[in-house]
N, C-alpha and C. Protein backbone atom coordinates (compact mmCIF):
# COMPACT_ATOMS: atom_id res chain seq x y z
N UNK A 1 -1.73 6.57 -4.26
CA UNK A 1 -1.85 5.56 -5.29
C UNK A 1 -1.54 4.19 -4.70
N UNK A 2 -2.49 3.11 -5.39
CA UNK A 2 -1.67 1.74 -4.80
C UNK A 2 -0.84 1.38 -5.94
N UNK A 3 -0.28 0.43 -5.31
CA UNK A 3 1.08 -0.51 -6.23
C UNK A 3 1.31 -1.89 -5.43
N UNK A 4 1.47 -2.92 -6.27
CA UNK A 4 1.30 -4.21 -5.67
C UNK A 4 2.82 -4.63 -5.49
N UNK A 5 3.28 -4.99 -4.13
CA UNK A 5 4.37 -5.48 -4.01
C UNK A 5 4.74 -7.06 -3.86
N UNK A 6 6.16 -7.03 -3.97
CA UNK A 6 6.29 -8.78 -4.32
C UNK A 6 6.48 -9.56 -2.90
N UNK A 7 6.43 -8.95 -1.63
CA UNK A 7 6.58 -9.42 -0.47
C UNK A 7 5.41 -8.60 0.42
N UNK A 8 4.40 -7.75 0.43
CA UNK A 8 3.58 -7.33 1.05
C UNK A 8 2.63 -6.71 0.64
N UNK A 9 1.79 -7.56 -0.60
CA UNK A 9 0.63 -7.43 -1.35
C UNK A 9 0.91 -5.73 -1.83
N UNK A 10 -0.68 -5.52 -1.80
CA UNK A 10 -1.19 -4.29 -1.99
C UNK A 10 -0.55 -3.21 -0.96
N UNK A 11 -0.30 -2.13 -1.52
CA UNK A 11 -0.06 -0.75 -0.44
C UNK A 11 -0.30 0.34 -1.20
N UNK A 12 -0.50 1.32 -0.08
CA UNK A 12 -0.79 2.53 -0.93
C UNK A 12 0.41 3.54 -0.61
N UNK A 13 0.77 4.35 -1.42
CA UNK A 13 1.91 5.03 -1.30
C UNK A 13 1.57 6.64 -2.01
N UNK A 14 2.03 7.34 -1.38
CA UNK A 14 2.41 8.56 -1.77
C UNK A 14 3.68 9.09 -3.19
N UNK A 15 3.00 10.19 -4.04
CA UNK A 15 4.03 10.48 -4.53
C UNK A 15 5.42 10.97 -4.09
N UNK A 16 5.35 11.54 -3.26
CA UNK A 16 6.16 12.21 -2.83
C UNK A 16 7.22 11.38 -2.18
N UNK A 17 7.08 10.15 -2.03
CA UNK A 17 7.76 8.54 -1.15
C UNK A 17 8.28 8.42 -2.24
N UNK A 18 8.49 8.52 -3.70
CA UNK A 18 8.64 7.80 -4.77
C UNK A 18 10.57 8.01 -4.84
N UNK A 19 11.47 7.90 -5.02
CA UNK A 19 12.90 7.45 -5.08
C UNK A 19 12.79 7.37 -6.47
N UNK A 20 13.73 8.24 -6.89
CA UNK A 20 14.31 8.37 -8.24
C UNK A 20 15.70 7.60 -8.63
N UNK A 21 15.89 6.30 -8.71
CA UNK A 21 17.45 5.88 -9.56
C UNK A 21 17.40 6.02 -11.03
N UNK A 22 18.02 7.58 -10.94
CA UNK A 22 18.26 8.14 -12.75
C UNK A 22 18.91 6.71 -13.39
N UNK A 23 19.63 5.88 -13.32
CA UNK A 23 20.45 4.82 -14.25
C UNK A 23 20.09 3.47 -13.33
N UNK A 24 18.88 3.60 -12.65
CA UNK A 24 18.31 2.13 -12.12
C UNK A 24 19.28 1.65 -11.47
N UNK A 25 19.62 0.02 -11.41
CA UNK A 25 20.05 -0.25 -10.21
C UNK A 25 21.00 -1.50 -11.16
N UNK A 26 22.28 -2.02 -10.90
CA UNK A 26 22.94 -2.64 -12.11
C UNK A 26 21.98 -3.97 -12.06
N UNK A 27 21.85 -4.45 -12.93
CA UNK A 27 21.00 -5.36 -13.40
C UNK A 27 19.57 -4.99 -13.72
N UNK A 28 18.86 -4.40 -13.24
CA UNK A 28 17.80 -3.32 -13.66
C UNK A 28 17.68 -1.90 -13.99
N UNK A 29 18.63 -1.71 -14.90
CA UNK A 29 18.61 -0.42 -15.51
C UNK A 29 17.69 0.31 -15.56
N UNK A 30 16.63 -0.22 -16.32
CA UNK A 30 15.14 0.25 -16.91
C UNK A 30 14.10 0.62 -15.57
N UNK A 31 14.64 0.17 -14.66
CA UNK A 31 13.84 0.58 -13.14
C UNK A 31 14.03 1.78 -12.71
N UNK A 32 13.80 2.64 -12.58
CA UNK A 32 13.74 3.77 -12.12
C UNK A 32 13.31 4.43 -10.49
N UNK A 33 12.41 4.10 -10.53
CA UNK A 33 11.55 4.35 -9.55
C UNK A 33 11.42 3.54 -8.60
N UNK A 34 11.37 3.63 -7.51
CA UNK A 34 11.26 2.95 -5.81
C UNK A 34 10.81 3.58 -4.56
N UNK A 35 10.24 2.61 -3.99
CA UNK A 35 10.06 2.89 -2.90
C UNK A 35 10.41 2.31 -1.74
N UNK A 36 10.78 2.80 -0.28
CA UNK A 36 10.76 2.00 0.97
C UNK A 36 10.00 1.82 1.29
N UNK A 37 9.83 0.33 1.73
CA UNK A 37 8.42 -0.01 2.61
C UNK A 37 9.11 -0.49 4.04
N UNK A 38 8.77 0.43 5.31
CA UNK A 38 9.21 -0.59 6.46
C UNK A 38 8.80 -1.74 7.02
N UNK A 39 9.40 -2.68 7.10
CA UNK A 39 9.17 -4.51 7.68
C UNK A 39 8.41 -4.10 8.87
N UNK A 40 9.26 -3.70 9.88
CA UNK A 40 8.55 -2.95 11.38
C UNK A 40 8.94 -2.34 11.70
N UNK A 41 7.81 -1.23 12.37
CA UNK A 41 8.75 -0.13 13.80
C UNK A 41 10.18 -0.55 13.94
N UNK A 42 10.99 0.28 13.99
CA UNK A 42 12.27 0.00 14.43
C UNK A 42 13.29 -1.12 14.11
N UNK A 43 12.47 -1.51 13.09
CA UNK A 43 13.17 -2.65 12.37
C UNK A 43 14.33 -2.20 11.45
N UNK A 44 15.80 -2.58 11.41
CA UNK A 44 16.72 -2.32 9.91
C UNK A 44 16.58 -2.93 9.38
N UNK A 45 15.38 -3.69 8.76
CA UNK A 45 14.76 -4.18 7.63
C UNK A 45 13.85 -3.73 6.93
N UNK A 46 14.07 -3.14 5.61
CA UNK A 46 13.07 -2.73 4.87
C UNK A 46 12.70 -3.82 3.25
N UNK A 47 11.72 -2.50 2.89
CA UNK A 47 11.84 -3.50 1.50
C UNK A 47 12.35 -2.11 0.22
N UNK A 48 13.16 -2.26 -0.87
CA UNK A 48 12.90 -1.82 -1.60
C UNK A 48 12.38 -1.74 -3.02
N UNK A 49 11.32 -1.43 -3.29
CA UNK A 49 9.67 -2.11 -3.93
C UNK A 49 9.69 -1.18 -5.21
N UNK A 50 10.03 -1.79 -6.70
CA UNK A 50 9.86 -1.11 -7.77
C UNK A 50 8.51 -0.71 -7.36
N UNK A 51 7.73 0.82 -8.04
CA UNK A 51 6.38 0.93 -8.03
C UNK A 51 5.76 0.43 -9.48
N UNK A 52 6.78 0.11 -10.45
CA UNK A 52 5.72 -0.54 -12.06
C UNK A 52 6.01 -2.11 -12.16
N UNK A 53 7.06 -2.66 -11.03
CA UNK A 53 7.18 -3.91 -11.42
C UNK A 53 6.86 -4.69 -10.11
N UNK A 54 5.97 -5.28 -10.07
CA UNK A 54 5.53 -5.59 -8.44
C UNK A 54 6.67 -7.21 -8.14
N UNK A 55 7.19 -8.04 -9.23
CA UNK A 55 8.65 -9.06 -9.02
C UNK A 55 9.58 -8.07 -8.58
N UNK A 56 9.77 -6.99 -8.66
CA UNK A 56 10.97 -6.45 -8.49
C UNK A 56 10.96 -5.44 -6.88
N UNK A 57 11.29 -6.40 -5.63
CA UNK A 57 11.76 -6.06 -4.77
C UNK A 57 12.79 -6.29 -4.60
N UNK A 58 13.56 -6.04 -3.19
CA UNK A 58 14.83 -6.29 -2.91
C UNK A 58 14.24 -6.38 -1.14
N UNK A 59 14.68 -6.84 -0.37
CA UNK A 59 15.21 -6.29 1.23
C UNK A 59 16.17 -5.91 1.53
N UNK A 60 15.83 -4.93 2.27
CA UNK A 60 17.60 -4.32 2.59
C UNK A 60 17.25 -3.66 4.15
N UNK A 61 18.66 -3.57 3.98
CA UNK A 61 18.81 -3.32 5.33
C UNK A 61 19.83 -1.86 5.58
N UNK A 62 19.84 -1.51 6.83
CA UNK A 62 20.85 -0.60 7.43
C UNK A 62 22.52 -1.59 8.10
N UNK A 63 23.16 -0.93 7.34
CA UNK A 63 24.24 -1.70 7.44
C UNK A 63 24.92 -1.47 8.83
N UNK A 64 24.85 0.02 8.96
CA UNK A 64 25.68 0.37 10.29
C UNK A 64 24.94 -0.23 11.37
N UNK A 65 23.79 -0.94 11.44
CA UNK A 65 23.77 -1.95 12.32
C UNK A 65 24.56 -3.05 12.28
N UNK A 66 24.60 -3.73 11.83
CA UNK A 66 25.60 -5.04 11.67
C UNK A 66 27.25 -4.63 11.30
N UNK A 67 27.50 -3.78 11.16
CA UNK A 67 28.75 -3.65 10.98
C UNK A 67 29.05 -1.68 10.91
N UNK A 68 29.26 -1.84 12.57
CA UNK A 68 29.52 -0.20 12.97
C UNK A 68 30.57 0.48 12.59
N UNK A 69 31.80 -0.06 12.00
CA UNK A 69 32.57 0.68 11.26
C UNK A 69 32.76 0.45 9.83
N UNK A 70 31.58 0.46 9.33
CA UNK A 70 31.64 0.15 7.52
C UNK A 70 31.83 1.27 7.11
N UNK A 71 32.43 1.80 6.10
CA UNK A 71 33.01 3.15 5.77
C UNK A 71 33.10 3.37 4.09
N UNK A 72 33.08 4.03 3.91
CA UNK A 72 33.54 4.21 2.07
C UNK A 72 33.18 5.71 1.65
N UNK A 73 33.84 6.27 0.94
CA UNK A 73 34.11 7.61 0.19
C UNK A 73 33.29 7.43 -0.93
N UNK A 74 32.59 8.95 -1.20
CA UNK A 74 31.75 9.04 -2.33
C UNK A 74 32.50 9.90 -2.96
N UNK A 75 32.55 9.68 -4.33
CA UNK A 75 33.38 10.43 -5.30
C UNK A 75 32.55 12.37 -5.34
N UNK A 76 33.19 12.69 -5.82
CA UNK A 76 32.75 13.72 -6.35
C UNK A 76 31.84 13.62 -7.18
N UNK A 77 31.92 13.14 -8.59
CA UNK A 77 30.70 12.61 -9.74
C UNK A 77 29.73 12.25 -9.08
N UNK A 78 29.62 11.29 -7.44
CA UNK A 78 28.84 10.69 -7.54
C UNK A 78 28.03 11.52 -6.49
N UNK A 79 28.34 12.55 -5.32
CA UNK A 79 28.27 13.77 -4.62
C UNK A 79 27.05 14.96 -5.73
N UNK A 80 27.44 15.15 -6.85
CA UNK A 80 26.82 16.04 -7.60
C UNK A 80 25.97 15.09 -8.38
N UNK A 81 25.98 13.99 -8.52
CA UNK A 81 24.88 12.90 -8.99
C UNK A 81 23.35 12.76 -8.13
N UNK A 82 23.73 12.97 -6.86
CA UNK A 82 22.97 12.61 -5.94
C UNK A 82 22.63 13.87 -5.52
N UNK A 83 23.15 14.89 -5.70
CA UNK A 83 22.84 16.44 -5.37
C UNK A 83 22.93 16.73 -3.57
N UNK A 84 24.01 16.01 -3.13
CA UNK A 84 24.55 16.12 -1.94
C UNK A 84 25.02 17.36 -1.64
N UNK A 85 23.97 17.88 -0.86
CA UNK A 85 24.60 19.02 0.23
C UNK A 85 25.51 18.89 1.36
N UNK A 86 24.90 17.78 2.19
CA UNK A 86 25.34 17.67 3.58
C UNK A 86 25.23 16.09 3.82
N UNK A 87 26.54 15.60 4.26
CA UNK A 87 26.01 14.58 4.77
C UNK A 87 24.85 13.72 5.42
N UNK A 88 23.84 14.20 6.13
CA UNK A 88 23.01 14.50 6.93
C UNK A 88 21.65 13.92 5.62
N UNK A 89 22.26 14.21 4.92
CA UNK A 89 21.26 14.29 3.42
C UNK A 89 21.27 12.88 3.08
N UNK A 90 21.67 11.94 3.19
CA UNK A 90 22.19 10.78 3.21
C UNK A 90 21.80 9.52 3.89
N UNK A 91 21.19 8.70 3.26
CA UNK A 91 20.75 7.45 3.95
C UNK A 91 21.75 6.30 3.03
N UNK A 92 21.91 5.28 3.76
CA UNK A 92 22.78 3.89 3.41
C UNK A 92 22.21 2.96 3.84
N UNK A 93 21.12 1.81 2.63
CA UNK A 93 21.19 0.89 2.78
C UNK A 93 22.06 -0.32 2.33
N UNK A 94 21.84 -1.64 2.12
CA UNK A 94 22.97 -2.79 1.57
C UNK A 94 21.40 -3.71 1.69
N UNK A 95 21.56 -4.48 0.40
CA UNK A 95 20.92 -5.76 0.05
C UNK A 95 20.84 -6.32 0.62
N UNK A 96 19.69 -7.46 0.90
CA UNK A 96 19.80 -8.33 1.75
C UNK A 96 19.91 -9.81 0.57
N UNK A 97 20.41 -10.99 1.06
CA UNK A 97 20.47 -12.08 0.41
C UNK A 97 19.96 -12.91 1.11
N UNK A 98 18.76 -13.75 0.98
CA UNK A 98 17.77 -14.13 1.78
C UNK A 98 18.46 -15.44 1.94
N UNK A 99 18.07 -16.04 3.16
CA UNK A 99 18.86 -17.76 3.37
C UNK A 99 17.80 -18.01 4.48
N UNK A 100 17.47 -19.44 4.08
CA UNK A 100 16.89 -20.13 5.39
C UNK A 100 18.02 -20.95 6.29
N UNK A 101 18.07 -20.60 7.45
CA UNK A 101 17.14 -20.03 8.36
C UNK A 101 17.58 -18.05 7.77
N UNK A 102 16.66 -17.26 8.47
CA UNK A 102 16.66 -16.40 8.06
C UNK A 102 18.32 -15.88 8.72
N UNK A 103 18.64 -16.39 9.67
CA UNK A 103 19.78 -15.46 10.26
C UNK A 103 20.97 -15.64 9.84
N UNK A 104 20.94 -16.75 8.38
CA UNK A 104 21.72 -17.11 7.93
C UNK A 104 22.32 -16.21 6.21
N UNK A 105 21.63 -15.09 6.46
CA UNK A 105 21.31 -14.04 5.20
C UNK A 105 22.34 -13.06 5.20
N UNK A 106 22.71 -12.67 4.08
CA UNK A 106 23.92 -11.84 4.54
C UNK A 106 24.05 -10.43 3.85
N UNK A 107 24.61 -9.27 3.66
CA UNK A 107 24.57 -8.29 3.40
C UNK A 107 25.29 -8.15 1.86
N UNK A 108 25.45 -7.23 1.46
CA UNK A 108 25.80 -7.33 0.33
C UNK A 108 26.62 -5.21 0.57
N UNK A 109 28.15 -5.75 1.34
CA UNK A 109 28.54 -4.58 1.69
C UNK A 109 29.46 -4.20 0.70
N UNK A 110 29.65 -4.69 -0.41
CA UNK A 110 30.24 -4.03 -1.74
C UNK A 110 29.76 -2.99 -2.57
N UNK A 111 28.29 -3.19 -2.56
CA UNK A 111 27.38 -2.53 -2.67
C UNK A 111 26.34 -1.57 -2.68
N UNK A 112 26.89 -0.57 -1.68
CA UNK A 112 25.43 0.20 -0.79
C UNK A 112 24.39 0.97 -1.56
N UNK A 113 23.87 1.14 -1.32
CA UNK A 113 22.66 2.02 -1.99
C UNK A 113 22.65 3.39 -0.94
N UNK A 114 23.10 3.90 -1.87
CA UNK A 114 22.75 5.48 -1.53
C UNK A 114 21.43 6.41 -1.67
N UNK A 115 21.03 7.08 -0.74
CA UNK A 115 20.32 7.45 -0.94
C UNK A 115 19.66 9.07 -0.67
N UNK A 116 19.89 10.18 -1.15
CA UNK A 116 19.70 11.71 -0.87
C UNK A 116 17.93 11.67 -0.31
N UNK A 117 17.40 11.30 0.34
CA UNK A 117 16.11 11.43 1.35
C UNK A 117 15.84 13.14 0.96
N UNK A 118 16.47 13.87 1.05
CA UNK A 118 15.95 15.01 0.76
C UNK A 118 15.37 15.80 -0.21
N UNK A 119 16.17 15.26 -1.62
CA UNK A 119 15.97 15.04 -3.02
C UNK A 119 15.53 13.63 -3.57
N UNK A 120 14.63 12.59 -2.97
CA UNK A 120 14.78 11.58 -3.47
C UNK A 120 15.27 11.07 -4.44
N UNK A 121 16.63 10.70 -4.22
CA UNK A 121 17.25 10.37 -5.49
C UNK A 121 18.29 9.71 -4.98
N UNK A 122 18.75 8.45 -6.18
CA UNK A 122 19.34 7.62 -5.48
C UNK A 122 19.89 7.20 -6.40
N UNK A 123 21.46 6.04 -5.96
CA UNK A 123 22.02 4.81 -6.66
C UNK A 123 22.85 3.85 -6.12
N UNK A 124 22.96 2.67 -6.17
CA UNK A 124 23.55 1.77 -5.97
C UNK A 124 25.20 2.02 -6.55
N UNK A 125 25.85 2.43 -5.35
CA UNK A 125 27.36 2.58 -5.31
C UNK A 125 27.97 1.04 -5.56
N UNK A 126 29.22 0.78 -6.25
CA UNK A 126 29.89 -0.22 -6.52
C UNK A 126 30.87 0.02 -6.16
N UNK A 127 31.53 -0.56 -4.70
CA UNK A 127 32.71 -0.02 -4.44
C UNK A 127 33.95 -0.59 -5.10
N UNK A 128 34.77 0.53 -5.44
CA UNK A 128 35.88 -0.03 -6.21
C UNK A 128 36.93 -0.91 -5.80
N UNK A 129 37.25 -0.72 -4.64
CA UNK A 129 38.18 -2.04 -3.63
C UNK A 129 37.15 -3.16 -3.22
N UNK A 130 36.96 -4.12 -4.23
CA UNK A 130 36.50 -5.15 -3.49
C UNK A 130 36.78 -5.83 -2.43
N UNK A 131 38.34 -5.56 -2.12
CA UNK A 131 38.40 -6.33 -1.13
C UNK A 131 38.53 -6.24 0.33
N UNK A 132 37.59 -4.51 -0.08
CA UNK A 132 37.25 -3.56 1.25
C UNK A 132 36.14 -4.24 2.21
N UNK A 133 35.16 -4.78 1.82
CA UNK A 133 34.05 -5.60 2.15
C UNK A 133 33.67 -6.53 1.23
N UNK A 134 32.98 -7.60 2.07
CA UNK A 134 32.78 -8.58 1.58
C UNK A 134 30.84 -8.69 0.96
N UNK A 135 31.57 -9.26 -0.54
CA UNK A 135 29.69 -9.60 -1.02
C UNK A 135 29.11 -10.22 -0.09
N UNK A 136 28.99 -10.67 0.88
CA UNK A 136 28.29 -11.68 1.53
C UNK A 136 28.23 -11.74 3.10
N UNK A 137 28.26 -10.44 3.60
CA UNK A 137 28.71 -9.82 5.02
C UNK A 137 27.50 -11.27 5.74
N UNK A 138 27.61 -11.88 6.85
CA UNK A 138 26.59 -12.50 7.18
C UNK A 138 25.83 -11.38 8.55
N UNK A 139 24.91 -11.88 8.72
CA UNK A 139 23.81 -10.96 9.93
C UNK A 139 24.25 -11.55 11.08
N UNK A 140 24.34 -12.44 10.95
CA UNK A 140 24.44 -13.61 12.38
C UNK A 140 25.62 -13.42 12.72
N UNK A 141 25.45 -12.63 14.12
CA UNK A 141 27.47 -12.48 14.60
C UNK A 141 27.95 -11.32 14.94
N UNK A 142 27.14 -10.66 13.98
CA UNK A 142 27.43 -8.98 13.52
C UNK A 142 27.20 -8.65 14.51
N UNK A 143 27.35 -7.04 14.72
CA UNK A 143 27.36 -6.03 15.93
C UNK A 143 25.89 -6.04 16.20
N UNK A 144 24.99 -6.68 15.48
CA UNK A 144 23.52 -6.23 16.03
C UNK A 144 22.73 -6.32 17.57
């Protein structure tokens, strides 16, 4: 199927690519559905691309690039939410917050987005110690 995205036109996508956030994402509840689109080969930049609302992307990124010991515990609720077997089952991205120049953009490590790749199914974790990481991790500096 195609679906028009808000940073890389037209694409065609598979059902089976489709990402389930049962309770959307905070501020877009009503969103459900997503997809990854990769920026480039080997890039930790992606996009993540409502498939019914083509305004509603995000960029994100892989955090454990820029910051190799970022860490945080998933609850139990949120373990059987995501239908976590194995770690392994598990992808972690973090928002990107766009700034010109671009290297001036920063992460959003309060935040991560979880993601079960195996079960596509997903949610945006809110970590409860804010003052474990910072809203505004910058790129520029980082371990990359």
């Amino acid at each position: 199927m195609n679906i028009e995205t808000k940073f890389l036109g037209e694409v065609t996508i598979e059902k089976k690519e489709i990402i389930q956030f049962p309770n959307g994402i905070p501020g877009f509840e009503q969103i459900t559905e997503f997809i990854i689109l990769p920026l480039e080969k080997d890039s930790p930049f992606a996009i993540l691309q409502s498939i019914k609302q083509q305004e509603i992307g995000f960029v994100i990124a892989l955090p454990f690039i820029f910051k190799q010991d970022y860490t945080f515990d998933l609850g139990e609720e949120d373990k059987e939410e995501l239908q976590i077997q194995t770690p392994a089952d598990l992808i972690t991205y973090t928002i990107v917050t766009l700034k010109e120049p671009f290297n001036s953009s920063t992460l959003n490590l309060q935040a991560p987005i979880i993601i079960n790749h195996k079960q596509m199914i997903a949610k945006q974790l809110v970590l409860q110690d804010a003052n474990t990481y910072p809203l505004r991790f910058p790129i520029e500096g980082s371990n990359a």
